[in-house]
C-alpha atoms as a PDB file:
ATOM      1  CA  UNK A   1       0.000   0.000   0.000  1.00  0.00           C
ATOM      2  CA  UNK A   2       1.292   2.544  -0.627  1.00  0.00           C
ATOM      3  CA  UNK A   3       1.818   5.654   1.861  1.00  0.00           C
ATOM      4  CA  UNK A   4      -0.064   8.871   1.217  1.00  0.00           C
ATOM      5  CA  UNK A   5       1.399  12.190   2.769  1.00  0.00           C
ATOM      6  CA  UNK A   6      -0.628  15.384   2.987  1.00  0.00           C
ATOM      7  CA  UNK A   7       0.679  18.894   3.473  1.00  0.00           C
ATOM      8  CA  UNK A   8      -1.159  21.637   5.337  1.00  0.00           C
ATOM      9  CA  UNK A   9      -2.465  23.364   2.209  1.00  0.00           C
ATOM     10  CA  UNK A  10      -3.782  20.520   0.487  1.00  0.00           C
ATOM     11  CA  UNK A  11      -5.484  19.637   3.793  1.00  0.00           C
ATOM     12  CA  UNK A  12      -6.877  23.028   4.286  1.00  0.00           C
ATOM     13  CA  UNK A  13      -8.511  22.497   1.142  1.00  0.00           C
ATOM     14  CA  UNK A  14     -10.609  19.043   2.365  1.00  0.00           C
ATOM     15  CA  UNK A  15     -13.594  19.462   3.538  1.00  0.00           C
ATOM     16  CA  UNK A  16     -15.001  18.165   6.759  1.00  0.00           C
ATOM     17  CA  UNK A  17     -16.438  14.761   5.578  1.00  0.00           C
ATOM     18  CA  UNK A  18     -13.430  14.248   3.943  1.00  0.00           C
ATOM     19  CA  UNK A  19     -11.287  14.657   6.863  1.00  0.00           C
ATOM     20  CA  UNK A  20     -13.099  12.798   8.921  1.00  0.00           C
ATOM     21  CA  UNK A  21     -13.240  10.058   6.506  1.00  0.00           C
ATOM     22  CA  UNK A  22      -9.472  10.373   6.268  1.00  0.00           C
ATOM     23  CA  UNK A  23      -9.119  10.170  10.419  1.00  0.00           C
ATOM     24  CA  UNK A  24     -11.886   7.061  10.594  1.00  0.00           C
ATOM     25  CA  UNK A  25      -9.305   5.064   7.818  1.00  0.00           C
ATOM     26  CA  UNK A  26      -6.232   6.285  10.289  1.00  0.00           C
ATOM     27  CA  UNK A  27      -8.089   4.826  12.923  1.00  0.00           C
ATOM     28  CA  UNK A  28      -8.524   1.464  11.230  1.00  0.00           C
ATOM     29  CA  UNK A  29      -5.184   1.530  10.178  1.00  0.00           C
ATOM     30  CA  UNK A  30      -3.285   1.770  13.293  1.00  0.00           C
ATOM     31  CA  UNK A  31      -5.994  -0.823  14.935  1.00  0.00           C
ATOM     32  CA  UNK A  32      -5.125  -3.366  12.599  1.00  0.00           C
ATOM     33  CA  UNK A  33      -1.086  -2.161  13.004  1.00  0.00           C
ATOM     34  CA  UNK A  34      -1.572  -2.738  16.893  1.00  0.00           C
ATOM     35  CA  UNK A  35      -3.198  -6.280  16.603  1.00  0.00           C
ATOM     36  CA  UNK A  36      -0.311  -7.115  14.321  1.00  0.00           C
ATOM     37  CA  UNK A  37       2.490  -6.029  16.351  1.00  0.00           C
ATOM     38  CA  UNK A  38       0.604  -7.442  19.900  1.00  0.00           C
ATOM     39  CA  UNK A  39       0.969 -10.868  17.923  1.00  0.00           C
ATOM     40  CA  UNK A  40       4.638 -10.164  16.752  1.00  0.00           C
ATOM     41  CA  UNK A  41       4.973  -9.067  20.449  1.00  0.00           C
ATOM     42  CA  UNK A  42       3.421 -12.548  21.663  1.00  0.00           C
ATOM     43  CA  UNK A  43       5.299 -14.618  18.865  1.00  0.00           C
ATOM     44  CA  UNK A  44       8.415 -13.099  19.949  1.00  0.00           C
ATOM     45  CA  UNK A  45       8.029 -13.599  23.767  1.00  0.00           C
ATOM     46  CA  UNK A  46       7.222 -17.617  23.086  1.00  0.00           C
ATOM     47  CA  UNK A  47      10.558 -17.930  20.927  1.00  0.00           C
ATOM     48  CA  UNK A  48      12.797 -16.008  23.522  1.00  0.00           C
ATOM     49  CA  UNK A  49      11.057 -18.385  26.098  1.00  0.00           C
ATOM     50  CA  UNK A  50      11.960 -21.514  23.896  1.00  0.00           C
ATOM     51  CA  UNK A  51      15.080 -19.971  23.364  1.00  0.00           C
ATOM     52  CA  UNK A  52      15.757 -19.757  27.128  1.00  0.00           C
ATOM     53  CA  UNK A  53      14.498 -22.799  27.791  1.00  0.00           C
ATOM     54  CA  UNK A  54      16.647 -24.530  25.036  1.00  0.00           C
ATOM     55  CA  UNK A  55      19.871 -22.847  26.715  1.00  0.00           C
ATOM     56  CA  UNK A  56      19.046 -23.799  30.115  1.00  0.00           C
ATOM     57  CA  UNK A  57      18.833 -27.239  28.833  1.00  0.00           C
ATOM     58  CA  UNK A  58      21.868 -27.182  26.545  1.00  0.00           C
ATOM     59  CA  UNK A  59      24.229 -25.452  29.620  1.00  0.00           C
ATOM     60  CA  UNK A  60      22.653 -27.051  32.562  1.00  0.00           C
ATOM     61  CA  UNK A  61      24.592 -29.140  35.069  1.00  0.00           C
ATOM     62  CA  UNK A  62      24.121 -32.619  34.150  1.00  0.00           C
ATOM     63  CA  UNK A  63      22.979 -34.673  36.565  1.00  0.00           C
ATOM     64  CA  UNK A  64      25.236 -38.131  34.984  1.00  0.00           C
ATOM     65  CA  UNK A  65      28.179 -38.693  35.953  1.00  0.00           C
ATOM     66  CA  UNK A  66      31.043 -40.259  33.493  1.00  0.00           C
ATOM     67  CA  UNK A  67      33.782 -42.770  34.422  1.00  0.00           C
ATOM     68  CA  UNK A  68      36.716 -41.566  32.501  1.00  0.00           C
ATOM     69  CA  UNK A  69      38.897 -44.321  33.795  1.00  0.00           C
ATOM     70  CA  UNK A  70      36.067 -46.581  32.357  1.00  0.00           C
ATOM     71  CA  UNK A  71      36.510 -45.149  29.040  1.00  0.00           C
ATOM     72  CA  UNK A  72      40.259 -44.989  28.703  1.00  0.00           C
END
């Protein structure tokens, strides 16, 4: 889509319907830009969880213990 930019002047010219018309679309538009980025937010905070939880696993203690004389 792509991005419309009005100065003052043209602005000045719109008449009220119009500019509210123009507001109620803004509106819409940065609803639907919130929802998206409060899923991006959630999506985000589940990976950096996984990620976490993935490190914790990887870099844990471990609990086994190995006999290197065993192995030798």
């Amino acid at each position: 889509m792509k991005e419309i930019i009005f100065n003052e002047g043209q602005l000045n010219r719109f008449t009220k319907k119009q500019i509210i018309e123009l507001f109620l679309a803004q509106q819409e538009q940065l609803q639907k830009q919130t929802t998206q980025l409060e899923e991006l937010n959630r999506k985000f905070d589940l990976i950096y969880e996984q990620l976490t939880m993935s490190r914790a696993d990887r870099f844990a203690q471990k609990t086994e213990k190995f006999d290197y004389d065993r192995n030798r």
